[in-house]
Protein backbone atom coordinates (compact mmCIF):
# COMPACT_ATOMS: atom_id res chain seq x y z
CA UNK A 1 0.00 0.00 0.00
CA UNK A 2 2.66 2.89 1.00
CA UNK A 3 4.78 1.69 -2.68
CA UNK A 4 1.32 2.66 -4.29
CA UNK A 5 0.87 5.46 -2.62
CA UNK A 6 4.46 6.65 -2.96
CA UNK A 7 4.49 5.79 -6.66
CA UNK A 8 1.61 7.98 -7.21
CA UNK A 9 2.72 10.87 -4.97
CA UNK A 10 5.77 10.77 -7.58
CA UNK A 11 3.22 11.07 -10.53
CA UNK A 12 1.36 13.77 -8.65
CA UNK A 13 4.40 15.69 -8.49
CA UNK A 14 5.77 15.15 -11.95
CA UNK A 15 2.46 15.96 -12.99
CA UNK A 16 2.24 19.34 -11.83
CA UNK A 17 5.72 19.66 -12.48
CA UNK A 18 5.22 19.77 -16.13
CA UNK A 19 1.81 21.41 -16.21
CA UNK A 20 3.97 23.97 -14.23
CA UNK A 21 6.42 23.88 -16.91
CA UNK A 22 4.34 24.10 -19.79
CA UNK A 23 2.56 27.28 -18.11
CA UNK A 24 6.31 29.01 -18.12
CA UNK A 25 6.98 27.29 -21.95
CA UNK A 26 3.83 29.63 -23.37
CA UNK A 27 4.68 32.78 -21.35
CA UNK A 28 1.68 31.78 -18.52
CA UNK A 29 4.20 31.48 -15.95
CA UNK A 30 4.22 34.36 -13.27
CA UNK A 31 7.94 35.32 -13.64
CA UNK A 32 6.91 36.31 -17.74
CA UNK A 33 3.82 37.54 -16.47
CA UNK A 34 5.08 39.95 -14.00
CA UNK A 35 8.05 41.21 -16.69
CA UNK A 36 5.85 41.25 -19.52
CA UNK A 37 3.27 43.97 -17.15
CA UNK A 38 6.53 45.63 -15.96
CA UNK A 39 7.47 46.59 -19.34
CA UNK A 40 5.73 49.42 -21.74
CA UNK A 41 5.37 48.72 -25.52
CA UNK A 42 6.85 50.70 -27.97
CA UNK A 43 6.23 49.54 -31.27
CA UNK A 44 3.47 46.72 -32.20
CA UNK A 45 3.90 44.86 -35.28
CA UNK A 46 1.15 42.47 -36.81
CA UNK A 47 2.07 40.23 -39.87
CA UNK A 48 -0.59 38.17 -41.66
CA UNK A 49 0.75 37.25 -45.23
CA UNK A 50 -0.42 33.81 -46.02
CA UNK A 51 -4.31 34.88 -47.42
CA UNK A 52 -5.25 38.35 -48.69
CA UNK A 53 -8.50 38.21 -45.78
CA UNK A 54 -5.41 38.45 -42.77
CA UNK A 55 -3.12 40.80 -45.15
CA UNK A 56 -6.84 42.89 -44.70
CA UNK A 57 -7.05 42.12 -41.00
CA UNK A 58 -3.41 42.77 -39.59
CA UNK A 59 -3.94 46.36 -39.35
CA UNK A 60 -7.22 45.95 -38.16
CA UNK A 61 -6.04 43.85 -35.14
CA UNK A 62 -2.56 46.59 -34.72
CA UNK A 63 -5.04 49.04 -34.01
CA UNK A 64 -7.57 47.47 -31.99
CA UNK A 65 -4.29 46.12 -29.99
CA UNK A 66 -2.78 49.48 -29.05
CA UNK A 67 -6.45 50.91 -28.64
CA UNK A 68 -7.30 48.46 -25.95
CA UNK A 69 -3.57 48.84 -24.05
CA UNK A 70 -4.24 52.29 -23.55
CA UNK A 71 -1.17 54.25 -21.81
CA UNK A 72 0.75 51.21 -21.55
CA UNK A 73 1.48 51.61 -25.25
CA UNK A 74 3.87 54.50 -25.33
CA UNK A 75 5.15 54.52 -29.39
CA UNK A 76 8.91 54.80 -29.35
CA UNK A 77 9.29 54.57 -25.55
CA UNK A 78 12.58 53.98 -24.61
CA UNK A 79 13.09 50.99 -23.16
CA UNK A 80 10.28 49.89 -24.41
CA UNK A 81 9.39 46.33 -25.76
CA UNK A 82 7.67 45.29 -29.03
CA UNK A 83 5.01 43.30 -29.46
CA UNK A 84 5.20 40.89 -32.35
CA UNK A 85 1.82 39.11 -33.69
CA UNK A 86 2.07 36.72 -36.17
CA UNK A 87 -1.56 35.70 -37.67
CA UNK A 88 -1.24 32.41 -39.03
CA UNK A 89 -5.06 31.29 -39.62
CA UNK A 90 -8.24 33.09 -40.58
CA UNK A 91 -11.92 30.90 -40.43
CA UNK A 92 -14.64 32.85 -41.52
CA UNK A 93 -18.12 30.70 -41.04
CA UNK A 94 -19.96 30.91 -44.56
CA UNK A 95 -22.18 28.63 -43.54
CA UNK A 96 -25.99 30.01 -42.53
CA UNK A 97 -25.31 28.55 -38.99
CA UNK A 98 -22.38 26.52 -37.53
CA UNK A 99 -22.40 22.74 -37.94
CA UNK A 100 -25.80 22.91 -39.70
CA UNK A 101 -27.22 20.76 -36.88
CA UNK A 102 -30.96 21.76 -36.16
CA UNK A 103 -31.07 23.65 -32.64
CA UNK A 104 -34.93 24.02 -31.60
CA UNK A 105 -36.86 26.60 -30.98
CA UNK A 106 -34.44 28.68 -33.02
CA UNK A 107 -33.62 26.08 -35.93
CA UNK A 108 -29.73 26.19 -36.75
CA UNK A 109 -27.00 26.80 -34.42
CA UNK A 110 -24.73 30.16 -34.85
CA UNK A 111 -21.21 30.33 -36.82
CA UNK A 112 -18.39 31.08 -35.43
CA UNK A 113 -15.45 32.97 -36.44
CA UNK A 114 -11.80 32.23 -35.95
CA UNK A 115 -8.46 34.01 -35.47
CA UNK A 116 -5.17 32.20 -35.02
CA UNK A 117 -1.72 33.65 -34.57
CA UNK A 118 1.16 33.36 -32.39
CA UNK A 119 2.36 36.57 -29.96
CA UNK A 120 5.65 37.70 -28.70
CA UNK A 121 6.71 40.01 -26.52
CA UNK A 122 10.07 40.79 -27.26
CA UNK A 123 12.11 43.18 -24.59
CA UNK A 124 14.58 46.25 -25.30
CA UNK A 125 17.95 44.04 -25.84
CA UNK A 126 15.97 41.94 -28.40
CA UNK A 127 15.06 39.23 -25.74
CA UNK A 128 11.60 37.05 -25.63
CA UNK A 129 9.66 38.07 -22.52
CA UNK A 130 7.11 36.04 -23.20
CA UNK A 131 5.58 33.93 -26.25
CA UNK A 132 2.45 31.89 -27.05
CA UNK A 133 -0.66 30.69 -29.36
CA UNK A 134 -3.77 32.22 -29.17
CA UNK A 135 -7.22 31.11 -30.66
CA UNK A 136 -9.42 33.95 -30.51
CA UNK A 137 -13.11 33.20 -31.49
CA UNK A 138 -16.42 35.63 -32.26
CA UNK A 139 -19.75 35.06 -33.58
CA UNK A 140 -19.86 35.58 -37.34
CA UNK A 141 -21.96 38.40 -37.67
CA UNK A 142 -22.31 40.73 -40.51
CA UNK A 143 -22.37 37.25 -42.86
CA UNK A 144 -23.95 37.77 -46.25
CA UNK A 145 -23.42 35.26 -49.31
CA UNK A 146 -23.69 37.97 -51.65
CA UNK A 147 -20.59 40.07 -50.64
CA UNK A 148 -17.05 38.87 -52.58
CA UNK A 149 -15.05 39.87 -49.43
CA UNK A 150 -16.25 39.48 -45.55
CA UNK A 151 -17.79 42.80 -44.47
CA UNK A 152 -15.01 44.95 -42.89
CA UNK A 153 -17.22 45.37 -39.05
CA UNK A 154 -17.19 41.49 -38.95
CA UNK A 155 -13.44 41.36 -39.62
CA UNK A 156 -12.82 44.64 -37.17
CA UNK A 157 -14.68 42.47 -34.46
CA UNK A 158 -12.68 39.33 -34.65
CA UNK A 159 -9.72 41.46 -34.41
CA UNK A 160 -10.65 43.39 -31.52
CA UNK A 161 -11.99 39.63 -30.32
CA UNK A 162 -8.24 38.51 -30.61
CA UNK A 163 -6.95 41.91 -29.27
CA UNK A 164 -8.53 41.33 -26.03
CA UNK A 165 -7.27 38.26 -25.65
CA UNK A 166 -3.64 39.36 -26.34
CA UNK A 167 -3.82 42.02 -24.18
CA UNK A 168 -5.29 39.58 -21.16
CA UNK A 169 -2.91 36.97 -21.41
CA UNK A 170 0.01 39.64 -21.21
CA UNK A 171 -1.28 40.99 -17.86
C-alpha cells in the first residue's frame, strides 16, 4: 500500500511539475507575467501574409491592440518592448449557422469565427519576454453570401476579439 501510494505521490508531483512547466513554456508562468506587465510597448507589429482576408485584417487587429492597451502603449518609448503578432489562420463561417445541426426553438446553431496567430513580446535588448498561441473566437456576424469579401465590421470584431485576448494573457 505505502509503494502505491508513494508511486503515485511521484506522478502527482511530476504531474504538476510539467503542467507547471508548460505554463512558463507559453509565457503563462508568473515570472513572464510579471516582466511582460513591468514593461511598456513601444512599437506593435502584426504580420498576416499567407491569405489576402489576414493581409486585410493585420492592421485591423494593430489598431484594436494598441487601442485596448491604452497608456501602456507609449510609441517609441525607450526601453520599451515590441510586441510581435504573427496571424497564421483566418476561419470565416460561410455557412448560414455553424455545424448545420438543427437547434430548436431557433432552428440552426450560430457560426463562429476564428483568429489564429502566435504573440511575442520581445524586450529592449531583443530578448523574448514572453511567447504563445492564441485562438481567438467571435460570432460571425455581418455574414452575407452575396458580398465577394467578408464585411469589414465582422473582420474589425474578430480582431478586436483577438486583441482582447492578447492584451489579457500579457497581464
Amino acid at each position: 500500500m505505502s509503494q502505491s501510494l508513494s508511486r503515485r505521490s511521484l506522478l502527482t508531483l511530476a504531474a504538476v511539475s510539467l503542467a507547471a512547466a508548460s505554463l512558463d513554456t507559453f509565457g503563462l508562468g508568473e515570472g513572464a507575467a510579471a516582466q511582460a506587465r513591468a514593461v511598456p510597448i513601444r512599437a506593435i507589429k502584426v504580420s498576416g501574409t499567407r491569405t489576402v482576408t489576414l493581409q486585410a485584417i493585420a492592421p485591423m487587429v494593430a489598431d484594436q491592440i494598441a487601442s485596448i492597451l491604452g497608456p501602456r502603449y507609449s510609441p517609441g518609448a525607450k526601453g520599451g518592448a515590441t510586441l510581435v503578432v504573427d496571424l497564421t489562420l483566418i476561419i470565416l463561417d460561410e455557412d448560414g449557422g455553424g455545424t448545420g445541426s438543427l437547434s430548436l426553438p431557433f432552428g440552426r446553431d450560430s457560426g463562429v469565427d476564428q483568429l489564429q496567430g502566435r504573440v511575442s513580446l520581445i524586450g529592449p535588448r531583443r530578448e523574448a519576454i514572453t511567447s504563445f498561441p492564441l485562438l481567438a473566437t467571435s460570432s460571425a456576424t455581418y455574414r452575407s453570401v452575396l458580398r465577394m469579401y467578408p464585411d469589414p465590421r465582422r473582420l474589425n470584431g474578430i480582431a478586436r476579439a483577438f486583441a482582447w485576448w492578447t492584451v489579457d494573457k500579457l497581464g
